[in-house]
Each structure stands twice: as C-alpha cells, then as structure tokens.
Protein backbone atom coordinates (compact mmCIF):
# COMPACT_ATOMS: atom_id res chain seq x y z
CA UNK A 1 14.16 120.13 102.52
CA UNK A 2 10.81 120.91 101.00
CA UNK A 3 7.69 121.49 102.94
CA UNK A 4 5.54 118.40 103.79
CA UNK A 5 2.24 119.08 101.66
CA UNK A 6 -1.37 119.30 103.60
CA UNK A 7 -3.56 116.20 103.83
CA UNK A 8 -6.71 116.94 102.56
CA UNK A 9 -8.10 117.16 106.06
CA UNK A 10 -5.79 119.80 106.85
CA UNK A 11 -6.78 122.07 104.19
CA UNK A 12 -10.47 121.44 105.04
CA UNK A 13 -8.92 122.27 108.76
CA UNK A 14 -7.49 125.07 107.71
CA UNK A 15 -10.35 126.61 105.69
CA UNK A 16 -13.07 126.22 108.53
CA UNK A 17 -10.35 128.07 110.69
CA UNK A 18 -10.00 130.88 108.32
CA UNK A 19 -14.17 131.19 107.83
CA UNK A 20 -14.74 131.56 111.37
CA UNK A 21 -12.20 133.97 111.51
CA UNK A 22 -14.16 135.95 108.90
CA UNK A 23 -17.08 135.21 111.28
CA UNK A 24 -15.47 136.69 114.15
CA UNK A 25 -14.32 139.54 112.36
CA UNK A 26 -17.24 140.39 111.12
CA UNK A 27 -19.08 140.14 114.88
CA UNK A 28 -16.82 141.92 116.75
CA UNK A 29 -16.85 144.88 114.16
CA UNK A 30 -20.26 145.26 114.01
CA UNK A 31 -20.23 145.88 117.64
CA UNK A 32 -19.22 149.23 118.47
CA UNK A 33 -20.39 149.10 122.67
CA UNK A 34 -16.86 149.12 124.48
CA UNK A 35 -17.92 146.13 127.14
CA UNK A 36 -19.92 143.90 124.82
CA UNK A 37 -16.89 144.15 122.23
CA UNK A 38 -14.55 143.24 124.61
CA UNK A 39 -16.81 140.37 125.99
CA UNK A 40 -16.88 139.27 122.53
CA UNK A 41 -13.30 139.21 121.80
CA UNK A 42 -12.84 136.99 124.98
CA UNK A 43 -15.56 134.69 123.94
CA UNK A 44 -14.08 133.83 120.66
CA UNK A 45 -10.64 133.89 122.44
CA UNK A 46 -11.57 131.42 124.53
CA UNK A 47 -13.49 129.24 122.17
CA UNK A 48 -10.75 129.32 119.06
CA UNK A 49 -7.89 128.20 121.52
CA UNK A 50 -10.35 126.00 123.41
CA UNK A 51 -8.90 127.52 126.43
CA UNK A 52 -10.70 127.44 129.78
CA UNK A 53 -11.27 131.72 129.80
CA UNK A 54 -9.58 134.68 128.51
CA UNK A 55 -8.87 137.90 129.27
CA UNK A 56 -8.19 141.39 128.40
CA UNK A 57 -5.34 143.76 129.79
CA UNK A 58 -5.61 147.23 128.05
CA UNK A 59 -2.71 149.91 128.67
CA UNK A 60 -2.97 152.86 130.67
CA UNK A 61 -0.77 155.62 128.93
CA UNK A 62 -0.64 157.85 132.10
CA UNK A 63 0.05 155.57 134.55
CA UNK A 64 2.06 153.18 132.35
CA UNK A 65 0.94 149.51 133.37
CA UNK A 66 -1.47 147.35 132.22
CA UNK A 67 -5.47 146.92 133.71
CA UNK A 68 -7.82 143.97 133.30
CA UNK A 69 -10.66 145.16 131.67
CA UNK A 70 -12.67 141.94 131.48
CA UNK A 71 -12.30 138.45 131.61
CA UNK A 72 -14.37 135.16 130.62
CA UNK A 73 -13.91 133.80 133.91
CA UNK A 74 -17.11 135.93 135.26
CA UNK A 75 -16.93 134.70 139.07
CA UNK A 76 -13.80 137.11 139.45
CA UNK A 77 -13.83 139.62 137.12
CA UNK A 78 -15.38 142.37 139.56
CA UNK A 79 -11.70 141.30 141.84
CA UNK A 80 -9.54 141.05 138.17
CA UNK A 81 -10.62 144.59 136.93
CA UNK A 82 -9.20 146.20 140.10
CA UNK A 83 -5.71 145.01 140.30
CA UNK A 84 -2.88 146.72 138.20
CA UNK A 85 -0.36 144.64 136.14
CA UNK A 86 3.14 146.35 136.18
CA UNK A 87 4.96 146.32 132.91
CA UNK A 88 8.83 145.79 134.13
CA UNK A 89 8.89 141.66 135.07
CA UNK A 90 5.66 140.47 134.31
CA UNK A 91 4.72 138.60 131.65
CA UNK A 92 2.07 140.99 129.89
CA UNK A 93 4.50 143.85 130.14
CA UNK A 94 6.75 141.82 128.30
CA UNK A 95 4.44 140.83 125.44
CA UNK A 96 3.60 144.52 125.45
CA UNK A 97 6.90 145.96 125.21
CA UNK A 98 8.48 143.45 123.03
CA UNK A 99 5.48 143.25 120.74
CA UNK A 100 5.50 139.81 121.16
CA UNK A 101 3.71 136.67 121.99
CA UNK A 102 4.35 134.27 124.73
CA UNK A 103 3.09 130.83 124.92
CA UNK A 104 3.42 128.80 128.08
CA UNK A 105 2.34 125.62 128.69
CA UNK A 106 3.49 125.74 132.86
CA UNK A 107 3.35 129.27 133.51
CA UNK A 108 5.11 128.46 137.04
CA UNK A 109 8.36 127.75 135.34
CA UNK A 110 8.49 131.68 134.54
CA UNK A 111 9.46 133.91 137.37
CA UNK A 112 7.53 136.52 135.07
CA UNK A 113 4.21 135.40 135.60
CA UNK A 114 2.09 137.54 138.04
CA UNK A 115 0.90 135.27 140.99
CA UNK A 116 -0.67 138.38 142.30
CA UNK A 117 -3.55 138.00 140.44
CA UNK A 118 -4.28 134.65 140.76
CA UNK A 119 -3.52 135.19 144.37
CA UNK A 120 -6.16 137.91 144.85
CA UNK A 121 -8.81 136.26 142.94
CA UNK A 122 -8.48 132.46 143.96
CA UNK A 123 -8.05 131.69 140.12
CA UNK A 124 -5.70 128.97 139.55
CA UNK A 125 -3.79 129.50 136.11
CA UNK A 126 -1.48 126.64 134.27
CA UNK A 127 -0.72 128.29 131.16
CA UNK A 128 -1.22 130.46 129.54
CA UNK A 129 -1.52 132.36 125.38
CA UNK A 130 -0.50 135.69 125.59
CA UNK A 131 -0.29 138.04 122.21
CA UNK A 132 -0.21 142.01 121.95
CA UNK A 133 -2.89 144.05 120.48
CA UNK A 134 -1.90 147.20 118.86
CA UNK A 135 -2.97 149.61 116.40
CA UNK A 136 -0.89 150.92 113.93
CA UNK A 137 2.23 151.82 116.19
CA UNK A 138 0.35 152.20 119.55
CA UNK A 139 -0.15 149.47 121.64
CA UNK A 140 -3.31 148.40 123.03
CA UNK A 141 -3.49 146.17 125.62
CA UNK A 142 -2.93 142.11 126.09
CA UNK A 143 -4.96 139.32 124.46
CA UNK A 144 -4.41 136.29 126.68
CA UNK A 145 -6.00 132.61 126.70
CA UNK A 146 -5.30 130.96 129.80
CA UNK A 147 -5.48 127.38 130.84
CA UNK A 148 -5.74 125.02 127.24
CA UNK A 149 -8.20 122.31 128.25
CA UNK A 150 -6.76 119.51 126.86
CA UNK A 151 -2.98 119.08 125.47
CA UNK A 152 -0.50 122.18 124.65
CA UNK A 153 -0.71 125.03 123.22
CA UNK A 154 -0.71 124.56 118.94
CA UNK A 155 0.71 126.67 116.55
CA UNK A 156 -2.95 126.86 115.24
CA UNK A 157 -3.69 129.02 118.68
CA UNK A 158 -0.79 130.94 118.37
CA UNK A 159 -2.15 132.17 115.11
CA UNK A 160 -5.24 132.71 115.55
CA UNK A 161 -4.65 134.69 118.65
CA UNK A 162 -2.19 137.34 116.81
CA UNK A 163 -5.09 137.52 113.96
CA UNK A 164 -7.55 138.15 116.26
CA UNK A 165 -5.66 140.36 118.54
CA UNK A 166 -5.12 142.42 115.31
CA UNK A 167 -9.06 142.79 114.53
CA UNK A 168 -9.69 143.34 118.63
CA UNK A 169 -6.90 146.23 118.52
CA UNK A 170 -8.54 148.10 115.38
CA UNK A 171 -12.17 147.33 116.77
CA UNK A 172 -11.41 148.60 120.49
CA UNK A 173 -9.72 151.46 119.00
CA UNK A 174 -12.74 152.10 116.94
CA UNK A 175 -14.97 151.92 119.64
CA UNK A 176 -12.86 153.88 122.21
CA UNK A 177 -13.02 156.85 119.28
CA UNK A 178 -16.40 156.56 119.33
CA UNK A 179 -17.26 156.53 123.19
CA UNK A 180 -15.11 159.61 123.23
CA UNK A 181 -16.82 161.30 120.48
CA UNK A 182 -20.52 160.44 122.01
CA UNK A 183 -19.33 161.87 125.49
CA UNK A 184 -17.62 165.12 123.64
CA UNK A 185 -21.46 165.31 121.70
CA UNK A 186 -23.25 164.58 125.34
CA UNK A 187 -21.21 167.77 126.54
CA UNK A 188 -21.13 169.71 123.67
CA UNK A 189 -25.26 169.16 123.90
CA UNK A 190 -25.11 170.22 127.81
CA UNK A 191 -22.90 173.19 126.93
CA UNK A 192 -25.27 174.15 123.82
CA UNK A 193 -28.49 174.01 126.39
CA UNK A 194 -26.35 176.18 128.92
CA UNK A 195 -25.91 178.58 126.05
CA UNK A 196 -29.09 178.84 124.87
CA UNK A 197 -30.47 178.87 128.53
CA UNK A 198 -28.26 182.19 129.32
CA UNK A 199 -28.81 183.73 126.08
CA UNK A 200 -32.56 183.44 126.88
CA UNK A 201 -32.30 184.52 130.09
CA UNK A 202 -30.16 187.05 129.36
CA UNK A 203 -31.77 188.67 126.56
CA UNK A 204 -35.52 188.81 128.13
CA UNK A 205 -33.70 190.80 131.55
CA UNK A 206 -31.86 192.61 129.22
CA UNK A 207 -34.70 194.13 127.77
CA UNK A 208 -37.09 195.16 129.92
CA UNK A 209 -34.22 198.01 131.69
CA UNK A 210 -32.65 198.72 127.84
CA UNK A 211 -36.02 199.44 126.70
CA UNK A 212 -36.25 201.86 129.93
CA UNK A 213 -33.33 203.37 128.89
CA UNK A 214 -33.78 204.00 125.35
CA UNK A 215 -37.06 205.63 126.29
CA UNK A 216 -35.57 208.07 128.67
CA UNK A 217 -32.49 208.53 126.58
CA UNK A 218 -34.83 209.25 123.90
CA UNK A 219 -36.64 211.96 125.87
CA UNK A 220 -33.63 213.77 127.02
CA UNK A 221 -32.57 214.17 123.67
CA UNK A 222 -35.79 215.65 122.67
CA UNK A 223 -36.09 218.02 125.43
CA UNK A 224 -32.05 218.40 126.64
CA UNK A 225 -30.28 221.42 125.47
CA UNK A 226 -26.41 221.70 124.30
CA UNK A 227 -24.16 219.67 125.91
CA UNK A 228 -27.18 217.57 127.98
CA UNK A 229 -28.61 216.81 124.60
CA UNK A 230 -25.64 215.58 123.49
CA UNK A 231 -24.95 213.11 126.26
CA UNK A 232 -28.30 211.63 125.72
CA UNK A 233 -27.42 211.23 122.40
CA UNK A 234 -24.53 209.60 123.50
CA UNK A 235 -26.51 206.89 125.83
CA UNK A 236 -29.14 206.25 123.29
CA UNK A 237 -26.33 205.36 120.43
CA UNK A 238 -24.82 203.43 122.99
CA UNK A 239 -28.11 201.37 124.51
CA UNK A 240 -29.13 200.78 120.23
CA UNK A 241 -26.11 199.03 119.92
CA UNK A 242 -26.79 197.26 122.97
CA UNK A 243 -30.25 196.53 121.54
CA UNK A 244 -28.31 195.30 118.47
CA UNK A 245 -26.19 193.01 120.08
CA UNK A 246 -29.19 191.69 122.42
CA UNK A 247 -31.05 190.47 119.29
CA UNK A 248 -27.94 188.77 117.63
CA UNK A 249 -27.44 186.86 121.04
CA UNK A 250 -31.23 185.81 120.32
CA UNK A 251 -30.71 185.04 116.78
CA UNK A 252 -27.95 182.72 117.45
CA UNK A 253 -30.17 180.24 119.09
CA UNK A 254 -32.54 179.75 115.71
CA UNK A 255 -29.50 179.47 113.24
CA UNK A 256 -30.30 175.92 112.65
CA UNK A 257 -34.23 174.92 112.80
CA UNK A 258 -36.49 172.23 111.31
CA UNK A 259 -40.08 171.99 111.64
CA UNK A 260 -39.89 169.63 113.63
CA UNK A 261 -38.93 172.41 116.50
CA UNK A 262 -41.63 174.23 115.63
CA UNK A 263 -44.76 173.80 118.37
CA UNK A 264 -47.85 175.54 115.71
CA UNK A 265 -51.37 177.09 116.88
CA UNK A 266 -53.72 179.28 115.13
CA UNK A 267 -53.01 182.46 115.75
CA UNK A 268 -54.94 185.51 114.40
CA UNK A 269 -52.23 187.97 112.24
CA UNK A 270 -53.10 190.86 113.68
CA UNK A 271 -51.82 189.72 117.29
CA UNK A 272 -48.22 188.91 115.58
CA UNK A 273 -48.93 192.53 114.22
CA UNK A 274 -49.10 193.81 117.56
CA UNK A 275 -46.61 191.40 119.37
CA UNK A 276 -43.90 192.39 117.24
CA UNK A 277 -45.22 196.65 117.07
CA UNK A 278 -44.89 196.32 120.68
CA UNK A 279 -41.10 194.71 120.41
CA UNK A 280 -39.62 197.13 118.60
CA UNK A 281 -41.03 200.21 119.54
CA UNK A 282 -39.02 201.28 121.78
CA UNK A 283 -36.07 201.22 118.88
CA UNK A 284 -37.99 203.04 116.24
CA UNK A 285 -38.93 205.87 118.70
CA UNK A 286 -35.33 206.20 119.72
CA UNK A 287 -34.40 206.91 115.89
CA UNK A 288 -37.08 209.39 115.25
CA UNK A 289 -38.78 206.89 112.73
CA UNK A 290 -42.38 206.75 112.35
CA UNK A 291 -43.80 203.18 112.29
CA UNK A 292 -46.85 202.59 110.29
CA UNK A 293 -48.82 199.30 111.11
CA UNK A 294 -51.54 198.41 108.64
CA UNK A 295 -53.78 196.24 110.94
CA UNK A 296 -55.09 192.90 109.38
CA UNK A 297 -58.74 191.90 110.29
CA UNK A 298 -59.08 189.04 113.14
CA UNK A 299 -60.92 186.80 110.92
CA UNK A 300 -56.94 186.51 109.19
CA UNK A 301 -55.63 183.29 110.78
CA UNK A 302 -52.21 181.93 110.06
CA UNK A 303 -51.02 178.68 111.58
CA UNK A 304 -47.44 179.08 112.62
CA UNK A 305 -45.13 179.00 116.04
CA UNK A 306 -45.92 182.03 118.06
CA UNK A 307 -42.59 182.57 119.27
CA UNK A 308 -40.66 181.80 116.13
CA UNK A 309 -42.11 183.40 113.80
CA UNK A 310 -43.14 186.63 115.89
CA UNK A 311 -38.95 186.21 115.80
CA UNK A 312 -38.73 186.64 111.94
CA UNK A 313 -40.95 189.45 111.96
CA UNK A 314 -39.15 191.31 114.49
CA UNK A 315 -35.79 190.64 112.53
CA UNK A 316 -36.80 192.07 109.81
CA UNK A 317 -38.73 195.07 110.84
CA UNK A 318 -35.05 195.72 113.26
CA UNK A 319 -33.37 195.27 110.04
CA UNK A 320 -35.16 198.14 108.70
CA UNK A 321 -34.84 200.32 111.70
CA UNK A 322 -30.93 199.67 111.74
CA UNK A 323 -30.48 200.95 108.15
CA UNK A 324 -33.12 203.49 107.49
CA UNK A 325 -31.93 207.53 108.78
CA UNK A 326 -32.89 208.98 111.49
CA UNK A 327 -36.06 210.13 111.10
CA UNK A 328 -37.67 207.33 108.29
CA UNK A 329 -40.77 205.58 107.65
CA UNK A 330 -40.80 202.04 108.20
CA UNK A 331 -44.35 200.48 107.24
CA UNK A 332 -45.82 196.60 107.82
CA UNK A 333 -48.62 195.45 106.21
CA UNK A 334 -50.14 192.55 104.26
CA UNK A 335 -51.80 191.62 101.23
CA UNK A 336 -53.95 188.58 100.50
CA UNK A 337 -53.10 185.89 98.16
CA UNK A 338 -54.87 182.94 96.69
CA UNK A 339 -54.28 180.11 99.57
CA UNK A 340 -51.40 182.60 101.21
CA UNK A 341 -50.69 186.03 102.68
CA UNK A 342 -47.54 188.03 102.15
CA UNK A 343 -46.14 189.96 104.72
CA UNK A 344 -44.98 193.21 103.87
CA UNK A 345 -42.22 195.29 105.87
CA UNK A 346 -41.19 198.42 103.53
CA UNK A 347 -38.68 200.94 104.52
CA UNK A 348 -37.33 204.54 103.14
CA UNK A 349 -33.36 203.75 104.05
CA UNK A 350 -30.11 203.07 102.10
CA UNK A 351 -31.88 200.55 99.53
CA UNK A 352 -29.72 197.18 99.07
CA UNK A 353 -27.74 197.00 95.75
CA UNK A 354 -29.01 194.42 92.80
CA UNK A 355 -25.80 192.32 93.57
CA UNK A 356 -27.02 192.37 97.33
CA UNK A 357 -30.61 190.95 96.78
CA UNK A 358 -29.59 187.53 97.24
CA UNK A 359 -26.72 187.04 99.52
CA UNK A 360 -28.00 189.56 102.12
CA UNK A 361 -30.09 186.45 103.77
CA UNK A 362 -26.46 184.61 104.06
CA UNK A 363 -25.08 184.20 107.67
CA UNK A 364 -22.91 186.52 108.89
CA UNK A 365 -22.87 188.49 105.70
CA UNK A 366 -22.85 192.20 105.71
CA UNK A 367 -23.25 194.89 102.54
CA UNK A 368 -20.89 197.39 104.10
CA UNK A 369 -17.21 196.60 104.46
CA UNK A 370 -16.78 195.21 107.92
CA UNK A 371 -13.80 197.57 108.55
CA UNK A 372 -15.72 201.31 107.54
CA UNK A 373 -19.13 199.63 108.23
CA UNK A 374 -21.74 202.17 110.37
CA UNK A 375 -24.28 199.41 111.24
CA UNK A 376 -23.78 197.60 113.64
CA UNK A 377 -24.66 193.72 114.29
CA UNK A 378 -23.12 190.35 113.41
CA UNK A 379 -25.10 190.16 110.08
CA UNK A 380 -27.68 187.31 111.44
CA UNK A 381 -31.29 188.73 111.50
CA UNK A 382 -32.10 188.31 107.99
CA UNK A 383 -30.40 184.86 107.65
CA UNK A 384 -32.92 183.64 110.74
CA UNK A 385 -35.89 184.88 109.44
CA UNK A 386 -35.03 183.03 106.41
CA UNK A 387 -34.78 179.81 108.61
CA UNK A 388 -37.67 180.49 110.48
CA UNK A 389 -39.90 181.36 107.43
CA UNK A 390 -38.78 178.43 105.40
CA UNK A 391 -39.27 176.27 108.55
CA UNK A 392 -42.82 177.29 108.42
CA UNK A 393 -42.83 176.26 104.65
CA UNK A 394 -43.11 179.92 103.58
CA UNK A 395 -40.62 182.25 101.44
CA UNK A 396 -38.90 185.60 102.00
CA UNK A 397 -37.21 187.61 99.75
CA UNK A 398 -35.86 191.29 99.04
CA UNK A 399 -36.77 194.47 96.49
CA UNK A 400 -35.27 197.50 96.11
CA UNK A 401 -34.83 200.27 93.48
CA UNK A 402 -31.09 200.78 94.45
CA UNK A 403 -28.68 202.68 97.12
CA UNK A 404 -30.86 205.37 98.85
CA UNK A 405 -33.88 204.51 97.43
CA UNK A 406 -35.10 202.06 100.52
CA UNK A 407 -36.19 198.51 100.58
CA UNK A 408 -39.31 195.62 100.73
CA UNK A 409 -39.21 192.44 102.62
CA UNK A 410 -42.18 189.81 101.57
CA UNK A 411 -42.91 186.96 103.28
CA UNK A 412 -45.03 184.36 101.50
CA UNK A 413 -46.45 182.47 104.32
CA UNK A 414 -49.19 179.48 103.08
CA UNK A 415 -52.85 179.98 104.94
CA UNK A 416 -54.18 176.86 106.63
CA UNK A 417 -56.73 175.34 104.53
C-alpha cells in the first residue's frame, strides 16, 4: 500500500515545525549557563507539545537513579528537585534504560508511574511524554512533557521530543564540560595565588638568615684554617645553591607577564643601581668577585615597575655571579642613547658560545649538559628578565667573544619623553 501523500497544509505544517526546531536549536546552544539551558529546554518542551509543563530528570552515575533538576511547573520545583526517582519500576528508569520513549495518555493505567512525586508536591499528572536524552553512548537524563492540554499525545510530539532531547543531551553535556572546566580554572587560579603567595613569602624570609649565613660562611673561610676552612667552604657552596634555588622560586612567578601587570613610577636609575647592588651582594662577596657599580647621575629617570624590573636586573647580574670564577669582575653600568639608556652588566667568566647567544634567554634552557653541568639553577633568570624587559617595551640581548672570554648583557630600555 503506498503512502498517503501530504496536503499542502501539511507540508506547510511540517516546515514551520522543522524552522522552529532550527530556532530552538539554535537558542538553547547559544546558552551555555547550566540552569537557564535547562529552563530553556523545558520551555520549548512544553510549548512544542503544548503540554501543561515539563521537566528534566538528569542521571546520577554514583548513586544510579534519576534527579529532577528543574521543571516548568515553578510552584513546586524547590519540592521536585529534592526527591530521587529510582530506575528499577518507574517509568523514567525505564525510558532510561531501554533508550526509549514512552507516551501515555492516562499515566494511572501504568503501575510504573511514580505517584511519589506527585504525592509530595500536590501536582496532579494525567499523562505524560517521556523520551531519553543521551550523548553519544551515555545517557543523560529524562525529557518529559506532562499533561497535553487538549486531545492525545501526536506523533508530531513524539518527534519533536526525541529531536529535541537529542540537541538538550549534546547542549547539557556541553555546558556541564564547561562548568567543570570554569570551576577546575577557579581552583587552578586559587592554587596559582597560594603558590605565588608562599613563594613570596618564602623567598623574602629566606633571605634575610641565607644572606646571614653566606656572610659568616664567607668570613670563616677567609680567616678559618685547614679543616675549619674547609667546612666553611662547605656551608657557603651549600647556602649559594640555596641562594640559587631561592631566586628560581622567585622567577617562577614572572614567567608569564604583560604590561598590563606592570604598576610604573618614575624612578631615578641610580636607586635601581643601588636596590639591586644591595641584593646581590651578599653572593658576589661569598665568591671572592669584585663588583664594580658605575653610578648614573639622579637627574637619569626611567619610568618602569620598581619591583619588576629591579627583578631583571638582579637576574642578570646573579647570572653573572653564577658563571664567572671565583674571584671575577662583574661590572654594571650604563650608557646614554638618543631617547633610551642601555643597561650594561659585563662579566670576566666562561663567555657563552656563538650558537648560545640566542637560545640562552629560552626557559629552562641551560648551555652545559644537564647531567655534567656545575651551575646550578633551573635555567629561568635570563628567560624572566627577557619577559620583564620586553614587558617594559625594552630589549635585552647577549655578546661575547667565546668560551672563557666572559660576557655583556644590554638592556635597551626607552626614556620617558
């Protein structure tokens, strides 16, 4: 027998219910808020099946039964969201389980249907549309429309509800992700501040008693004889390396930075100068070097972040203790440029290879083999004073004749105008 063929009013029917599909579609995924796209979904449920409310069950994998989430019927869906919907003999375990929809037009002919619910929340329910959602091969949760207002339920309803119990599943999945994701960001944030609150803390007690240390280290070794000298010498290699690793534990907190992080005054040079002499002073005495500090005038204003940039000045000038002998010359200074000042740190150490000049401001990258390597360090400094000078909407960059023959650091750092 061959299939009866549309009126033209059916067709017309049947396109404006395939547009406002589209329509519905397209609203509920553009919403990406867990309760307003599940308010949606029960809006349009409600208003394609011309049903007196809807509602949503969604499945809980741990304890295995179904929860209203949210319902149309707004007078009761504080009491609905609180009661639990078994899966074994009810009706939405069913049309979960059996992947399934169930259409009743006298729900009270079905010993399935769940009087608990309506018996909790005073709701009176006559029949009722029920469809699964799921996504891919996991199931979602219940899509039901309850109570038809006038007549039966069509197969027009039926459809409708499996198509748009397909785009709720994907959309509610889509949302869930992303709930999940901004929670895991909200913690990862609270866990990054916790971070960079101990490594703060931890670095500025750290170095008030290692700085102690290293000076009286540093004396015994000067004045010790034999073995006592050679105990000191022992503490003092052991507090630089703890020196080392304090400034790494800094560095990691300015591995990413943008100027918009950056809170600028005017500063005169000279006080940077003497902020960051005064830093690492303590570290160059305990190696013997001699540090030379060519003092700008005050009249030599730069307009930067005190903190930050006082940062890429001590990286680099620790950078030069770390790999210049015991016993070197490490020397800042400055020169003036039209509309710009370099910054100058020049040692006497190993020198960087031509290959090096480059990829030594790289994270985590080290010249010496990480297995044999004598310096110690994560390989950090440079690649933060990089980000911090660039921040500041200056330039750094590295000379040297060769291996042995030491090294220059310039900073190119714009004046205000």
């Amino acid at each position: 027998m061959s299939e009866r063929t549309k009126s033209p009013q059916e067709y017309e029917q049947e396109i404006r219910r395939l547009n406002r599909l589209v329509e519905i579609s397209l609203a509920i995924n553009s919403t990406m808020d867990v309760r307003a796209l599940l308010s949606l979904i029960m809006q349009h449920a409600a208003e394609i099946t011309e049903a007196e409310s809807a509602s949503i069950m969604l499945y809980d994998r741990n304890a295995n039964e179904l929860r209203f989430v949210a319902t149309s019927a707004s007078p009761i869906e504080n009491e609905l969201r609180n009661i639990p919907v078994p899966l074994e003999g009810s009706l939405a375990g069913a049309i979960l389980q059996e992947n399934r929809p169930i259409v009743l037009d006298d729900v009270s002919s079905d010993p399935r249907w769940y009087r608990i619910a309506d018996a909790q929340t005073g709701f009176l329910t006559r029949s009722l549309l029920g469809v699964p959602m799921r996504y891919k091969d996991e199931p979602i949760g219940v899509l039901e429309a309850v109570n038809k207002r006038k007549g039966g339920w069509t197969a027009d309803d039926r459809r409708n509800m499996l198509v748009l119990a397909a785009l709720s599943a994907i959309a509610i999945k889509n949302a869930q992700m992303l709930e999940q994701l901004r929670r895991t960001y909200d913690e990862l944030d609270q866990l990054d501040k916790l971070k960079n609150d101990f490594i703060s803390i931890a670095s500025h007690e750290l170095r008030t008693p290692l700085s102690v240390i290293l000076g009286y280290a540093t004396f015994l070794k000067e004045e010790a004889q034999g073995e006592a000298s050679a105990h000191a010498g022992a503490v003092l290699n052991s507090a630089l390396r703890m020196r080392n690793l304090i400034e790494d534990m800094t560095n990691l907190r300015y591995l990413k930075l943008g100027q918009a992080e950056l809170v600028r005054e005017y500063i005169p040079l000279a006080a940077l100068f003497k902020a960051t002499q005064t830093d690492v002073q303590s570290m160059a005495q305990a190696k013997g070097h001699t540090l030379e500090v060519d003092w700008p005038e005050m009249s030599l204003v730069v307009w930067v972040d005190r903190t930050k940039f006082a940062m890429a000045l001590t990286n680099l000038l620790n950078n030069a203790i770390k790999f210049t002998p015991s016993g070197g010359h490490i020397r800042l200074t400055y020169r003036r440029k039209p509309g710009a000042v370099w910054i100058v740190v020049e040692d006497n150490g190993v020198g960087i290879p031509a290959d090096q000049l480059t990829r030594i401001f790289e994270e985590f990258h080290q010249v010496e083999d990480h297995m044999t390597r004598r310096h110690g360090g994560m390989g950090l400094g440079l690649a933060i004073a990089k980000a911090l000078v660039e921040a500041h909407g200056g330039r750094i960059w590295a000379e040297s004749p060769g291996p042995g023959q030491g090294s220059t650091f310039i900073i190119n750092l714009p004046l205000p105008s």
